[in-house]
C-alpha atoms as a PDB file:
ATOM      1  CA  UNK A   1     -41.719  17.759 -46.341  1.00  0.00           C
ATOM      2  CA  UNK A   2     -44.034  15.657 -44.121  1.00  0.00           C
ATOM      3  CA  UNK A   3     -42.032  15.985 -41.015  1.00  0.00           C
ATOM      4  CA  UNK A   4     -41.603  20.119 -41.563  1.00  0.00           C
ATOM      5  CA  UNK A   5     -45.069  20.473 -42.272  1.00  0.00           C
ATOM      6  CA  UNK A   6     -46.434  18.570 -38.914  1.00  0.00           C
ATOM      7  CA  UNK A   7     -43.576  20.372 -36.823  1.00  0.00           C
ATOM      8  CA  UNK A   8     -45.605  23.655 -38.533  1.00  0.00           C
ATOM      9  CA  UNK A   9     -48.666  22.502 -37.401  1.00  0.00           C
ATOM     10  CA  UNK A  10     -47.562  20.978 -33.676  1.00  0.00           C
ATOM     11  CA  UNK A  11     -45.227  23.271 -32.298  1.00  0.00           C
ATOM     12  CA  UNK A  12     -46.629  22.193 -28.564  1.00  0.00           C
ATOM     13  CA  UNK A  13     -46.307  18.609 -29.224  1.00  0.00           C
ATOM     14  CA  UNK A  14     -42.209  19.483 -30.644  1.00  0.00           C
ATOM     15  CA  UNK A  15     -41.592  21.176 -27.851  1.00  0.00           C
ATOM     16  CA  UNK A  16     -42.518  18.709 -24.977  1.00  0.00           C
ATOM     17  CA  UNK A  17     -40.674  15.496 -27.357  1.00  0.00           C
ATOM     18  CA  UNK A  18     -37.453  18.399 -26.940  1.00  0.00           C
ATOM     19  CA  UNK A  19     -38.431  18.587 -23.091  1.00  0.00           C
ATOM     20  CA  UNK A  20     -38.592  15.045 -22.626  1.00  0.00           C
ATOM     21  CA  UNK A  21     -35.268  13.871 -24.516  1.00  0.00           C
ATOM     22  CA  UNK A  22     -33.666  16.511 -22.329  1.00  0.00           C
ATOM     23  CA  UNK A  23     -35.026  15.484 -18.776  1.00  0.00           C
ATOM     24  CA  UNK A  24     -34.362  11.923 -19.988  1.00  0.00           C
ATOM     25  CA  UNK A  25     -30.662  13.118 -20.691  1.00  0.00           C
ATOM     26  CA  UNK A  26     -30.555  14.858 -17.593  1.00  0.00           C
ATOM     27  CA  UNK A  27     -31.275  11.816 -15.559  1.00  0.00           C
ATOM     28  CA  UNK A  28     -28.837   9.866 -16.885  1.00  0.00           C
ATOM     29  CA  UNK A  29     -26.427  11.964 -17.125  1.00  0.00           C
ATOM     30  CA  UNK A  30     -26.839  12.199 -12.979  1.00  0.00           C
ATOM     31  CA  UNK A  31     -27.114   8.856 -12.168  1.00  0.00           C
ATOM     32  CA  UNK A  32     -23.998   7.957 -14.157  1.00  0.00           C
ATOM     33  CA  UNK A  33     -22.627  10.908 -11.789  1.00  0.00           C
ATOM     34  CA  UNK A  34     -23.626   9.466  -8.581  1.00  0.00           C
ATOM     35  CA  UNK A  35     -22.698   5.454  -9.420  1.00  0.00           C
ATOM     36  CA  UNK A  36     -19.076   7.168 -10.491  1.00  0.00           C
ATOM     37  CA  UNK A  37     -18.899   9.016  -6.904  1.00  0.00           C
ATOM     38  CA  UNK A  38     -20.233   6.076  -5.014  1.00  0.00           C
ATOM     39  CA  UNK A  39     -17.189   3.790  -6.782  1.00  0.00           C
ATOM     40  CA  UNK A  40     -14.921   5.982  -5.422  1.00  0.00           C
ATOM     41  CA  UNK A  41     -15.878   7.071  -2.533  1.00  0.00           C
ATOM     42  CA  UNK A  42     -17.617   3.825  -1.123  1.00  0.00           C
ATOM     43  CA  UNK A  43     -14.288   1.597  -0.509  1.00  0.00           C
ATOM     44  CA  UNK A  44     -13.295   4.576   1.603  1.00  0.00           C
ATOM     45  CA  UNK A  45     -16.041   4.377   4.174  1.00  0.00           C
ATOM     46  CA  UNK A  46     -16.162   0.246   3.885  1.00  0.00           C
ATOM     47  CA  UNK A  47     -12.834   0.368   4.994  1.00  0.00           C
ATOM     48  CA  UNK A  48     -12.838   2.671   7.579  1.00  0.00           C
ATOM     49  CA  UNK A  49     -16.254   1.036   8.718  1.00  0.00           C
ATOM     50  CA  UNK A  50     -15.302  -2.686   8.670  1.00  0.00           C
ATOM     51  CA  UNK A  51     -10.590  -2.948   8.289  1.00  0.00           C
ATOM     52  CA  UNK A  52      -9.757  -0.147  10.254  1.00  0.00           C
ATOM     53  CA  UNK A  53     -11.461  -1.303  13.616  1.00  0.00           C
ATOM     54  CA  UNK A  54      -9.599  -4.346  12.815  1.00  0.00           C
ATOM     55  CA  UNK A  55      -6.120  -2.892  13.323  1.00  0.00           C
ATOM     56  CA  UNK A  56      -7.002  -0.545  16.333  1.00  0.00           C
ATOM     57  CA  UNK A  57      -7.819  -4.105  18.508  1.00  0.00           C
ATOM     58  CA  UNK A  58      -5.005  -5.121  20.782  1.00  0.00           C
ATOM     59  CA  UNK A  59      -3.197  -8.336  19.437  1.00  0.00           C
ATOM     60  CA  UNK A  60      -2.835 -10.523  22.679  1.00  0.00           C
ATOM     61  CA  UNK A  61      -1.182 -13.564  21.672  1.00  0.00           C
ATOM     62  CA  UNK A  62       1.077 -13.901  18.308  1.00  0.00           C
ATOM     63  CA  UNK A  63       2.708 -16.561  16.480  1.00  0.00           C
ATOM     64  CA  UNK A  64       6.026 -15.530  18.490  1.00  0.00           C
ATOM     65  CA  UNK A  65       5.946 -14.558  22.234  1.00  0.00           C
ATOM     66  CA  UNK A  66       6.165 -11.032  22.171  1.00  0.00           C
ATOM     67  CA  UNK A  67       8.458 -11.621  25.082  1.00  0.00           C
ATOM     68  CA  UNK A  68      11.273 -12.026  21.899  1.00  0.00           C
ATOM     69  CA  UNK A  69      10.233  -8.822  20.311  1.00  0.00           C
ATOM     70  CA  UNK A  70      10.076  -5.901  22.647  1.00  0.00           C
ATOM     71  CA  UNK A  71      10.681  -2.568  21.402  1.00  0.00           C
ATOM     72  CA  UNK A  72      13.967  -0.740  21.792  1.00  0.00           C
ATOM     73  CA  UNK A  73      14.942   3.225  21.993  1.00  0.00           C
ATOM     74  CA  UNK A  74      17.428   3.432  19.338  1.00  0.00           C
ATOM     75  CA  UNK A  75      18.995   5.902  17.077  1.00  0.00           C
ATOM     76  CA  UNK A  76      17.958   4.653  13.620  1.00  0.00           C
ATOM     77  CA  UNK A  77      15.702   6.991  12.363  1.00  0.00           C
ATOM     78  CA  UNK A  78      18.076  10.290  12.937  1.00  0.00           C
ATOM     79  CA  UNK A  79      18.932  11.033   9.378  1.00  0.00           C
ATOM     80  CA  UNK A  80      15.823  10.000   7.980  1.00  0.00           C
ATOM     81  CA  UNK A  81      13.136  12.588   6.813  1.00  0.00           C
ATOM     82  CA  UNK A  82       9.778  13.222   5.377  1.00  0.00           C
ATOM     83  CA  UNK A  83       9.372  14.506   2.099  1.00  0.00           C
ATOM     84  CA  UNK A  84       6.342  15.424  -0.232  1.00  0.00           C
ATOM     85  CA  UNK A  85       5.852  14.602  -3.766  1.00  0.00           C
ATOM     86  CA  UNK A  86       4.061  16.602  -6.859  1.00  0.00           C
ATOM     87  CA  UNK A  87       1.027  14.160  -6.237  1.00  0.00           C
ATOM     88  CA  UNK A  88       1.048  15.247  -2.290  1.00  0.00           C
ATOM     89  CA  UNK A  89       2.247  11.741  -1.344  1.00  0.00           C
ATOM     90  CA  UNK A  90       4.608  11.635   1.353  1.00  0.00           C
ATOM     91  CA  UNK A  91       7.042   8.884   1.931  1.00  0.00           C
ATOM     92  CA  UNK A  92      10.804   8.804   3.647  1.00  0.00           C
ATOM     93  CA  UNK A  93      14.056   9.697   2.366  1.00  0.00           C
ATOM     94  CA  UNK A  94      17.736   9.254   4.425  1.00  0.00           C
ATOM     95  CA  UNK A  95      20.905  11.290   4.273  1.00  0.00           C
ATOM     96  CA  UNK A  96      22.592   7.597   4.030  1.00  0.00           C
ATOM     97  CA  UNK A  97      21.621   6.714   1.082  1.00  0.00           C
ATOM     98  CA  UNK A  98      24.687   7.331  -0.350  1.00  0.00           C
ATOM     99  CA  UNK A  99      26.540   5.150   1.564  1.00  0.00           C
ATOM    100  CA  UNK A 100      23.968   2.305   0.874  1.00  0.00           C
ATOM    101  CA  UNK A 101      24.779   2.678  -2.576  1.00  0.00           C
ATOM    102  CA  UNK A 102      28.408   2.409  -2.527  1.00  0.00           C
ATOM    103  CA  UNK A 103      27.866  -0.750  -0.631  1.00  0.00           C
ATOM    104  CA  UNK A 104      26.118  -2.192  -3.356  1.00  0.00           C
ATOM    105  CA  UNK A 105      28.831  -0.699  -5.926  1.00  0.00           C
ATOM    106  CA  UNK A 106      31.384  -2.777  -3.774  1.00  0.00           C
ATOM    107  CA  UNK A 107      29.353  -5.832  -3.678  1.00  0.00           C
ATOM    108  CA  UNK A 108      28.602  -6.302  -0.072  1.00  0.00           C
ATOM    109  CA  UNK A 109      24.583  -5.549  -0.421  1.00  0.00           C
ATOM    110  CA  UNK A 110      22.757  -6.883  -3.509  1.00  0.00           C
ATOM    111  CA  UNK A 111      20.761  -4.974  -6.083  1.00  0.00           C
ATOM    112  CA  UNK A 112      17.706  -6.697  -5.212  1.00  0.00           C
ATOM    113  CA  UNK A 113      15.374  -9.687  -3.509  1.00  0.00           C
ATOM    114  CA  UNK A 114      12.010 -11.286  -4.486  1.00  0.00           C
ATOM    115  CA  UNK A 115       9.172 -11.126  -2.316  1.00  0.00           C
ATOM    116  CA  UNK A 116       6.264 -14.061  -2.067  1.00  0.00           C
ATOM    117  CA  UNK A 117       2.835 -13.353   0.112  1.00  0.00           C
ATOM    118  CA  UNK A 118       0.700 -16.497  -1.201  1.00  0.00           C
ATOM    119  CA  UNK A 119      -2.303 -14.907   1.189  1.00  0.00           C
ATOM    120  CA  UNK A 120      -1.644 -11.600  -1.579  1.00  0.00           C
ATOM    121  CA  UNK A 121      -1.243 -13.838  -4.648  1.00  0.00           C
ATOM    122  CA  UNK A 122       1.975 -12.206  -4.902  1.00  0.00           C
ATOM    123  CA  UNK A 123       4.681 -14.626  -6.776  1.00  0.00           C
ATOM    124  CA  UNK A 124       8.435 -13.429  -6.691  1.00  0.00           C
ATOM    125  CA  UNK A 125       7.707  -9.596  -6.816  1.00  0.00           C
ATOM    126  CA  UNK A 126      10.612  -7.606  -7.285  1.00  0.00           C
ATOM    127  CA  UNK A 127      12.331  -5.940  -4.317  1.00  0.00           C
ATOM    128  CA  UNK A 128      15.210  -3.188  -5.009  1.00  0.00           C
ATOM    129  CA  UNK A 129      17.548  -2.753  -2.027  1.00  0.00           C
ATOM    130  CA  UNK A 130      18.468   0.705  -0.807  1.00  0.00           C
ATOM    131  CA  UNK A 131      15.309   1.842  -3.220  1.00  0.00           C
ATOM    132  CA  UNK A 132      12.535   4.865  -2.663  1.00  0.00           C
ATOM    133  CA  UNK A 133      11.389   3.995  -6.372  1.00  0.00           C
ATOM    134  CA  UNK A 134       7.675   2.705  -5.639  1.00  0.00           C
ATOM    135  CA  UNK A 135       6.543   2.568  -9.527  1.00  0.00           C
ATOM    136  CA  UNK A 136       8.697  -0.039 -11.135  1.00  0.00           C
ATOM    137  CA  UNK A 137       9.442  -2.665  -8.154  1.00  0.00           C
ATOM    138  CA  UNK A 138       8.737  -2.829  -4.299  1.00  0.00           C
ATOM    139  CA  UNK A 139      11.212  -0.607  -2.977  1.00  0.00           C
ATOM    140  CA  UNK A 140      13.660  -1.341   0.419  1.00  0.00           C
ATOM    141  CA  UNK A 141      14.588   1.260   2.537  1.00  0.00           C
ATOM    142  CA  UNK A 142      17.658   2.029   2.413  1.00  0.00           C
ATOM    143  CA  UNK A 143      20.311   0.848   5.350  1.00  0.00           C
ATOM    144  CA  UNK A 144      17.650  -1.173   7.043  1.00  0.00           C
ATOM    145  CA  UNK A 145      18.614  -4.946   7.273  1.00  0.00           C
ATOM    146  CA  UNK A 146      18.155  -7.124   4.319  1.00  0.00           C
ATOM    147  CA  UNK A 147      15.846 -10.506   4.646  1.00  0.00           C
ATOM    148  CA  UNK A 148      17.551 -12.799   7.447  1.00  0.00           C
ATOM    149  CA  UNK A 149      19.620 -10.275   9.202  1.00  0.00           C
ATOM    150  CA  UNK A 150      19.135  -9.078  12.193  1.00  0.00           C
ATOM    151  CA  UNK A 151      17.336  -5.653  12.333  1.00  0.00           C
ATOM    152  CA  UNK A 152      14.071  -4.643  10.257  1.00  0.00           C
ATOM    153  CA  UNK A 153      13.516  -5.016   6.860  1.00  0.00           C
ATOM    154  CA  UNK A 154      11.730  -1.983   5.686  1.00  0.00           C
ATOM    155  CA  UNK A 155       9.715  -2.497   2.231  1.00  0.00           C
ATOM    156  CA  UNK A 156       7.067  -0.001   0.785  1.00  0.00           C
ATOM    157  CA  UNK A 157       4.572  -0.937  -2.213  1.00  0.00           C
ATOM    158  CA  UNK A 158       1.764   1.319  -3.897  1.00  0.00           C
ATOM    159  CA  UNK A 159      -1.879   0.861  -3.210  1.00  0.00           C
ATOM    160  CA  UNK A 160      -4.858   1.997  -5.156  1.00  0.00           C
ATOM    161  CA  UNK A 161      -8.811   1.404  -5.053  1.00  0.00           C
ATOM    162  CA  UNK A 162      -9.732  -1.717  -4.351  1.00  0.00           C
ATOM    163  CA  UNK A 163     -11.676  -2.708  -7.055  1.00  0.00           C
ATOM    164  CA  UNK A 164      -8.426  -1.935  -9.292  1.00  0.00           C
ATOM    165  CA  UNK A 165      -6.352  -4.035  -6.838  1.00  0.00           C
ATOM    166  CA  UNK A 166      -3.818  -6.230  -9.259  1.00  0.00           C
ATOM    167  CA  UNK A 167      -0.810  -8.294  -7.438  1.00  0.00           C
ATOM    168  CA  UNK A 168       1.040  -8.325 -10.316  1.00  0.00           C
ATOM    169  CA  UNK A 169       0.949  -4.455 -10.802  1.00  0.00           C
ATOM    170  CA  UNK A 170       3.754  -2.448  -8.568  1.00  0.00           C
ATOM    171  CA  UNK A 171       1.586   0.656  -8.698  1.00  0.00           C
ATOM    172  CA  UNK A 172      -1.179  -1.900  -7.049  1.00  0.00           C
ATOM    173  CA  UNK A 173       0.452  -4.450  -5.813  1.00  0.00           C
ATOM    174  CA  UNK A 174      -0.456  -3.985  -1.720  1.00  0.00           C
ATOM    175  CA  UNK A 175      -3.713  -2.747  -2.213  1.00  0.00           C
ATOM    176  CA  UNK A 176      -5.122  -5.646  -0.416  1.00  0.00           C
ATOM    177  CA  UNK A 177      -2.413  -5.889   2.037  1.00  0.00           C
ATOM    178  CA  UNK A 178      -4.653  -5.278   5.140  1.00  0.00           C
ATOM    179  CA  UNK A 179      -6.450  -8.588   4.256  1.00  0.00           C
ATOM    180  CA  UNK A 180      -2.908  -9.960   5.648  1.00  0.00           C
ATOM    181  CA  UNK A 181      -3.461 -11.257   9.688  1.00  0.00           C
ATOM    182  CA  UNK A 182      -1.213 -12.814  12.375  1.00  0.00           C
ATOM    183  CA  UNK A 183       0.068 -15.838  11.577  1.00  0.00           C
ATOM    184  CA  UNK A 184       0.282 -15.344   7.775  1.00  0.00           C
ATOM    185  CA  UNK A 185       3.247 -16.227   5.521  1.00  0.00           C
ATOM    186  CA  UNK A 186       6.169 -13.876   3.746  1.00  0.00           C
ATOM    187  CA  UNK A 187       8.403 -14.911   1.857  1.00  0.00           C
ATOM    188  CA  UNK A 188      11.868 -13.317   0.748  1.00  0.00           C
ATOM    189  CA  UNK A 189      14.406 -14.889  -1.377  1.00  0.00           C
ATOM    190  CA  UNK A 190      17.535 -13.114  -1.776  1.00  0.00           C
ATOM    191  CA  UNK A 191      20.252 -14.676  -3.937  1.00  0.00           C
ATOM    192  CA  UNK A 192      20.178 -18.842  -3.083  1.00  0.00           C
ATOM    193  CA  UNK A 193      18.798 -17.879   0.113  1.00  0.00           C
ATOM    194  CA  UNK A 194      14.951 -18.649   0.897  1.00  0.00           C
ATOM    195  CA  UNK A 195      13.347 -16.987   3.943  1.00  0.00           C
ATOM    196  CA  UNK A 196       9.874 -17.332   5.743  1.00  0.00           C
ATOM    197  CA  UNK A 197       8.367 -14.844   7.864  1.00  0.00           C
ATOM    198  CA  UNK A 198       5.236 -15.204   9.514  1.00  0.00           C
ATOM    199  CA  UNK A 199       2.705 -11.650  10.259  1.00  0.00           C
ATOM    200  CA  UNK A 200       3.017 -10.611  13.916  1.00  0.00           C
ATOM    201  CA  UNK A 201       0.963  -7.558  13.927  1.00  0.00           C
ATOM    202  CA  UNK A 202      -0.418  -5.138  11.976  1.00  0.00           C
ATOM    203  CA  UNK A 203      -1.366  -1.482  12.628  1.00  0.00           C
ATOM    204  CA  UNK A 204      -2.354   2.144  11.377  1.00  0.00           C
ATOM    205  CA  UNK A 205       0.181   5.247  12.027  1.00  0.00           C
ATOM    206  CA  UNK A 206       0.068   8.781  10.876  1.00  0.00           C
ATOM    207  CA  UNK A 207       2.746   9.060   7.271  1.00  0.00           C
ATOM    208  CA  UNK A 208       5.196  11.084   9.752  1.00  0.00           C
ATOM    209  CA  UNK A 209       5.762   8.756  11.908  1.00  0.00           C
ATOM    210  CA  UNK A 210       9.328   7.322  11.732  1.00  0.00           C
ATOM    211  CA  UNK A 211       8.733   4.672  14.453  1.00  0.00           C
ATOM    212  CA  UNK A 212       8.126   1.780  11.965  1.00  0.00           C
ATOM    213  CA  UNK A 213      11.586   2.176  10.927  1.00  0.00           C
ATOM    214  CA  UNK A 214      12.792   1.096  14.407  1.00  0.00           C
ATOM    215  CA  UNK A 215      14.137  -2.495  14.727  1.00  0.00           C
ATOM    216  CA  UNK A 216      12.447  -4.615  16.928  1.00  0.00           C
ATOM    217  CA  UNK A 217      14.487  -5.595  19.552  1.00  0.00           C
ATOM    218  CA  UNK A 218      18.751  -6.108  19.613  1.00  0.00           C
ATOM    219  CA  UNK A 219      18.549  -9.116  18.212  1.00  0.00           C
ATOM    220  CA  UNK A 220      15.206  -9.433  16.509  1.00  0.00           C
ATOM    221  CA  UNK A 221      15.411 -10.153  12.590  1.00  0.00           C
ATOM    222  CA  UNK A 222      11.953  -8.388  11.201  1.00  0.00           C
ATOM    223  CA  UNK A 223      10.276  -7.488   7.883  1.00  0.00           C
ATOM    224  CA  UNK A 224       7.841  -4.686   8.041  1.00  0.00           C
ATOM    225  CA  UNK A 225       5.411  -4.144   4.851  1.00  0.00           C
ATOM    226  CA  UNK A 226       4.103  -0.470   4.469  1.00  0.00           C
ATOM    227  CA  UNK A 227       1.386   1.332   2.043  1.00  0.00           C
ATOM    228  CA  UNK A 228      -1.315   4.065   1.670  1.00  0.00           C
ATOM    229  CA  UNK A 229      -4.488   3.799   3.220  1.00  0.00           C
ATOM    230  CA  UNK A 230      -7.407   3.297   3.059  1.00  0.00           C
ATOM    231  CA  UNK A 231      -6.375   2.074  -0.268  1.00  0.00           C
ATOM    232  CA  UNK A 232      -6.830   5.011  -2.903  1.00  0.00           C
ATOM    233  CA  UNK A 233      -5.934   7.399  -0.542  1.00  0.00           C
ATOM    234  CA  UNK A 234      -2.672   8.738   1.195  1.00  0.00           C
ATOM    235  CA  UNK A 235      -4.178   9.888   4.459  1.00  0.00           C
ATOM    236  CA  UNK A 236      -2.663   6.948   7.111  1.00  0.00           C
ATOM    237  CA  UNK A 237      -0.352   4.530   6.442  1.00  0.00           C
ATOM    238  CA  UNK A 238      -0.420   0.670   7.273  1.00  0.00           C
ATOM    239  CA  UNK A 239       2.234  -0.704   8.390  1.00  0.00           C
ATOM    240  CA  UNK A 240       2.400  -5.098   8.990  1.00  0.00           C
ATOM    241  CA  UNK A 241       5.536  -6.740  11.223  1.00  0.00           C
ATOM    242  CA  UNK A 242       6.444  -9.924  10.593  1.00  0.00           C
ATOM    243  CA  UNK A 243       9.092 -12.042  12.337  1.00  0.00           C
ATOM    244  CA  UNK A 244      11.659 -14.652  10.511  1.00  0.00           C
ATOM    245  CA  UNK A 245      10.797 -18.420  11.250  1.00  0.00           C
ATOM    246  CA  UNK A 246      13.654 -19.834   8.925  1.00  0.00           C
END
């Protein structure tokens, strides 16, 4: 009865407590707003700011002489296409797929490897051959050589904002993968087989552009890591060559 009887008798006063709790409300309503865009939206520009002028530097020396791994015309990428997902990601598909997966039914290519990038704090992360599944495992691109043979071994992983980055995550897992720089250790086990790569190069390309499915060289054995960025996005793609030591 009090409080009814002094809202009676201060309508003014009731009114500018109502105005108050609203502009308060307002306020924070915006700045929660802005500190959500600004999470988003700020690893974008960092990393086109600071990581992409990184990878547009010419690499003059490397950790092999680049003498061993000039580039070669070849005929690789005929067959191979780019598609477009539900989500608007766009990532490559080959017309010889098929036959990479009745080599696998036969038992001349295995159903998978395990990739190790201590740099990454990646441990053993599973790698499924002739693969364009990017959810559940790294995937390798079908027909392209596997660890230690000669040719490039293609393998694509998911990226996402970096703040959400998570190694052990496949829908994360190379979200810091432009951290990686030349000279830096991969490692691929395949059956008893251990092998160590070590990062060449890295670099930025547009998501049509087939050329990082190329092997390097005739006799060149390569592994080439791909994913989105700038992480969170699917607008370029990075794309890091490294060369087998043993």
């Amino acid at each position: 009865m009090r409080i009814a009887y002094y809202v009676y008798q201060n309508p003014q006063t009731l009114r500018q407590a109502l105005k108050r709790r609203d502009r308060t409300f307002s306020i924070v309503i915006s700045t929660v707003g802005v500190i959500s865009i600004l999470f988003s939206v700020w690893p974008y520009f960092s990393w086109q700011l600071t990581t992409a002028k990184r990878f547009s530097l010419k690499v003059e020396e490397a950790p092999i002489p680049q003498g061993q791994v000039l580039s070669e015309s070849t005929n690789f990428t005929q067959g191979v296409q780019v598609i477009k997902d539900a989500d608007g990601f766009s990532y490559f598909v080959t017309t010889d797929q098929q036959a990479s997966q009745s080599a696998q039914a036969a038992g001349t290519r295995p159903k998978e490897f395990y990739l190790t990038i201590p740099k990454l704090k990646i441990e053993k992360a599973q790698t499924r051959v002739d693969s364009l599944n990017f959810y559940t495992s790294l995937s390798h691109f079908p027909t392209t050589a596997l660890p230690g043979e000669v040719g490039n071994s293609f393998i694509t992983g998911h990226s996402v904002l970096p703040q959400f980055n998570d190694p052990t995550d496949y829908r994360a897992i190379f979200t810091k993968l432009s951290d990686l720089e030349v000279g830096d250790d991969i490692f691929a086990q395949i059956g008893d087989h251990s092998y160590r790569y070590v990062v060449q190069y890295s670099k930025v390309v547009d998501p049509h552009d087939l050329s990082v499915l190329v092997p390097i060289s005739a006799n060149a054995r390569n592994l080439t890591l791909m994913t989105c960025v700038p992480p969170g996005t699917s607008t370029k793609r990075l794309v890091v060559i490294a060369s087998l030591i043993y």
